[in-house]
N, C-alpha and C. Protein backbone atom coordinates (compact mmCIF):
# COMPACT_ATOMS: atom_id res chain seq x y z
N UNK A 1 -40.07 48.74 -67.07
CA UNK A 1 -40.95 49.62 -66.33
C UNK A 1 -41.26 50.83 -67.21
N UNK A 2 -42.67 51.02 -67.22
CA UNK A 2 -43.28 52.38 -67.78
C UNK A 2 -42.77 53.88 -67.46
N UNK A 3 -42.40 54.85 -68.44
CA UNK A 3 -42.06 56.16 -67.81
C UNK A 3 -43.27 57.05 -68.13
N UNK A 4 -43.35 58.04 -67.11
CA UNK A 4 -44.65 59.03 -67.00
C UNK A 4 -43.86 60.02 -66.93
N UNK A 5 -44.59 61.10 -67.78
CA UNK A 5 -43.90 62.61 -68.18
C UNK A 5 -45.45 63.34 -67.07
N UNK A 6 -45.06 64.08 -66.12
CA UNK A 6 -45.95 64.19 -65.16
C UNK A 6 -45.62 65.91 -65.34
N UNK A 7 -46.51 67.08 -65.10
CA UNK A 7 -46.57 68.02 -65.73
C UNK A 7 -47.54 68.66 -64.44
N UNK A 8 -46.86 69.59 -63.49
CA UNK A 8 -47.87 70.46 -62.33
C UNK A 8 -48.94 71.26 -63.67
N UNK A 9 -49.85 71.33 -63.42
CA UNK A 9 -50.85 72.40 -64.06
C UNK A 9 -51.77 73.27 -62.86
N UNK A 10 -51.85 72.89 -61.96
CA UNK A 10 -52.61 73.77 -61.06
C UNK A 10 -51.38 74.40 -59.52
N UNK A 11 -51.83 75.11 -59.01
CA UNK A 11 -50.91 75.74 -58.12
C UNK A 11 -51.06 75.00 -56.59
N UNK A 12 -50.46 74.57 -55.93
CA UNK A 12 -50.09 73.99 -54.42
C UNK A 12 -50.75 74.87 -53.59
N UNK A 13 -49.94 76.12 -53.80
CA UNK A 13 -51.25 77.28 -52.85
C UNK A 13 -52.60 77.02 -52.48
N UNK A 14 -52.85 77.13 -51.24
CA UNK A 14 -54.26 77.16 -50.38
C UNK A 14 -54.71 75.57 -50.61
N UNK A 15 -53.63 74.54 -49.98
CA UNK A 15 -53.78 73.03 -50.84
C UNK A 15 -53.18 72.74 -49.11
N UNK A 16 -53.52 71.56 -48.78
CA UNK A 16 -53.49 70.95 -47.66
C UNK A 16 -51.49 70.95 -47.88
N UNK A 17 -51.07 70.67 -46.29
CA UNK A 17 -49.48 70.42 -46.50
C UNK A 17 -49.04 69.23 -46.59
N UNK A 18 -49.96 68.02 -46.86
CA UNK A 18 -49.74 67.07 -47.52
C UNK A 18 -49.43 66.76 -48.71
N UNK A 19 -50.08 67.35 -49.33
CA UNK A 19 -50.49 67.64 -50.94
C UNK A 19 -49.19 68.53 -51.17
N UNK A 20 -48.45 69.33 -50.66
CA UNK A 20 -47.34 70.37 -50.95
C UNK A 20 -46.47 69.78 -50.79
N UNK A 21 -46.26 68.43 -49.67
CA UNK A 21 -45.35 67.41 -49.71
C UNK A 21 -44.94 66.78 -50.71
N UNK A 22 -46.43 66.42 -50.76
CA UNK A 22 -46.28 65.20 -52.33
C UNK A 22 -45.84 65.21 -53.56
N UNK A 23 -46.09 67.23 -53.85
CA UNK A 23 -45.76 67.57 -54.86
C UNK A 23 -44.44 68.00 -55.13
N UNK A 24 -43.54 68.45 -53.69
CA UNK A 24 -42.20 68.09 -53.32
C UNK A 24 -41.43 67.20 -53.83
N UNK A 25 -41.87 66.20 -52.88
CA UNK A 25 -41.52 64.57 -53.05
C UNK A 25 -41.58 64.09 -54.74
N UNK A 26 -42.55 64.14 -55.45
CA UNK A 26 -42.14 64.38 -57.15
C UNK A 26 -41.58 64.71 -57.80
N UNK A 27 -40.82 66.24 -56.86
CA UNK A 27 -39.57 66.76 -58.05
C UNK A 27 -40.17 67.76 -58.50
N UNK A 28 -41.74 68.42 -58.25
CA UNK A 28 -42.19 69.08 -58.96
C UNK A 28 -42.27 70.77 -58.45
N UNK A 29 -41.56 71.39 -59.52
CA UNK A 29 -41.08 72.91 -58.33
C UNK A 29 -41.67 73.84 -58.91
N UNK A 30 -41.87 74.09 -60.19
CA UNK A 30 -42.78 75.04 -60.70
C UNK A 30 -43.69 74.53 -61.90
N UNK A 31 -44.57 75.58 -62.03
CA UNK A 31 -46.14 75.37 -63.10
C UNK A 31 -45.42 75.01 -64.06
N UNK A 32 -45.61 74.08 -65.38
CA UNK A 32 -45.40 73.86 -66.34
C UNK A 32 -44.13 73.48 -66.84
N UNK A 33 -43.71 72.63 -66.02
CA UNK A 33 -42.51 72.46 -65.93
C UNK A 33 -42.18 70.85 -65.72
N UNK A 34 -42.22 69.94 -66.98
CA UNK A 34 -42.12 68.27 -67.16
C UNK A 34 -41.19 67.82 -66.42
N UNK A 35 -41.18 66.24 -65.93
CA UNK A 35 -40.44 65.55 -65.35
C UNK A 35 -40.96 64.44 -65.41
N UNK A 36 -39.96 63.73 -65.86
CA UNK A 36 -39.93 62.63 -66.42
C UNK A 36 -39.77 61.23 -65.09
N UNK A 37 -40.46 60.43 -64.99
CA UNK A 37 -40.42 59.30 -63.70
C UNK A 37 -40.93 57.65 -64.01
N UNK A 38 -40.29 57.32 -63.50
CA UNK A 38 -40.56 55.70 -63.46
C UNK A 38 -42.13 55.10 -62.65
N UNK A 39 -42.90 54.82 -63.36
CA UNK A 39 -43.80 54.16 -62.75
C UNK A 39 -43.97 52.84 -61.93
N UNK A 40 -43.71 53.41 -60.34
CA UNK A 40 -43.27 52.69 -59.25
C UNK A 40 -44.67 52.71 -58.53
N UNK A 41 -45.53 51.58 -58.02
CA UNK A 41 -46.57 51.75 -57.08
C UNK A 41 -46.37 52.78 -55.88
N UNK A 42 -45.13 53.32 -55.78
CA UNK A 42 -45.30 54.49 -54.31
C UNK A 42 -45.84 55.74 -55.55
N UNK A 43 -44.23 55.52 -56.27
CA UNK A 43 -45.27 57.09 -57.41
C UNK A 43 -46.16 57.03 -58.00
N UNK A 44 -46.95 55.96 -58.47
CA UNK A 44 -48.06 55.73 -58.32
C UNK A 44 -49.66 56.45 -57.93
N UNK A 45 -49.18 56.02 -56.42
CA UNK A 45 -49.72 56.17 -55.15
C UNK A 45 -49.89 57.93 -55.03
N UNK A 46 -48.15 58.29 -54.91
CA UNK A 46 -48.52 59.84 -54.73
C UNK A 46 -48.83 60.90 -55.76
N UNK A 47 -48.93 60.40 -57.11
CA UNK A 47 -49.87 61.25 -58.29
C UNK A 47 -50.93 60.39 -58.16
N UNK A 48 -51.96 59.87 -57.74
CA UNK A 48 -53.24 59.75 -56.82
C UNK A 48 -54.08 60.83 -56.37
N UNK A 49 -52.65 61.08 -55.28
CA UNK A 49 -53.23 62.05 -53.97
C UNK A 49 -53.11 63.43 -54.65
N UNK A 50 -52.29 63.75 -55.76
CA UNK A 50 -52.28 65.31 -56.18
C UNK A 50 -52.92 65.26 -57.57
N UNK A 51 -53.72 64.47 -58.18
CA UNK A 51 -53.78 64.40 -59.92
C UNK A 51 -54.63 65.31 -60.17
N UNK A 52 -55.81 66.11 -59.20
CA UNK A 52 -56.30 67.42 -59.93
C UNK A 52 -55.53 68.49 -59.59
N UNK A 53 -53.97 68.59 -60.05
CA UNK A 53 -53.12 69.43 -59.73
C UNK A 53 -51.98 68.93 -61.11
N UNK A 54 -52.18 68.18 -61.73
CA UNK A 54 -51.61 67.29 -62.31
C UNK A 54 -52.15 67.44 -63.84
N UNK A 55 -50.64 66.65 -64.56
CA UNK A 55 -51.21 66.01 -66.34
C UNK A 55 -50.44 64.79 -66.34
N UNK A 56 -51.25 63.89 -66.56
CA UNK A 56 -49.89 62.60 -66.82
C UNK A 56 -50.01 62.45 -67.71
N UNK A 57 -48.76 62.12 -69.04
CA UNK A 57 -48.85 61.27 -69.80
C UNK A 57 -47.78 59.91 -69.99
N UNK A 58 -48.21 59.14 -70.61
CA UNK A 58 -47.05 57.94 -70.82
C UNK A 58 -46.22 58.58 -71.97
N UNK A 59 -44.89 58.04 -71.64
CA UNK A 59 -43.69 58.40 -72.24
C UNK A 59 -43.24 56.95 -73.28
C-alpha cells in the first residue's frame, strides 16, 4: 500500500463542521505541519472532501 505525506496549507476557520471533522479525523492539527498516512479508500475519500485545504504528495 501507497504512503501520502498530506500537509494542511489553508486554515479550517469559517469552513463547514464537516470539513473541521475531516481534518480532525486526519490527524491534522496545525498549518504546516506533515503526516504521513496509508492510502486507504476511506482516506482517500476524506482528502477529497478537504483537498483545497490540502498538499498531497506520494511518499
Amino acid at each position: 500500500m501507497k504512503k501520502l505525506r498530506i500537509t494542511q496549507i489553508k486554515s479550517g476557520i469559517d469552513r463547514s463542521e464537516r470539513q473541521k471533522l475531516t481534518l480532525q479525523a486526519l490527524g491534522l492539527k496545525k498549518l504546516h505541519n506533515p503526516r504521513e498516512i496509508e492510502a486507504t479508500p476511506q482516506v482517500l475519500g476524506m482528502i477529497r472532501t478537504v483537498e483545497h485545504l490540502l498538499k498531497v504528495e506520494e511518499v
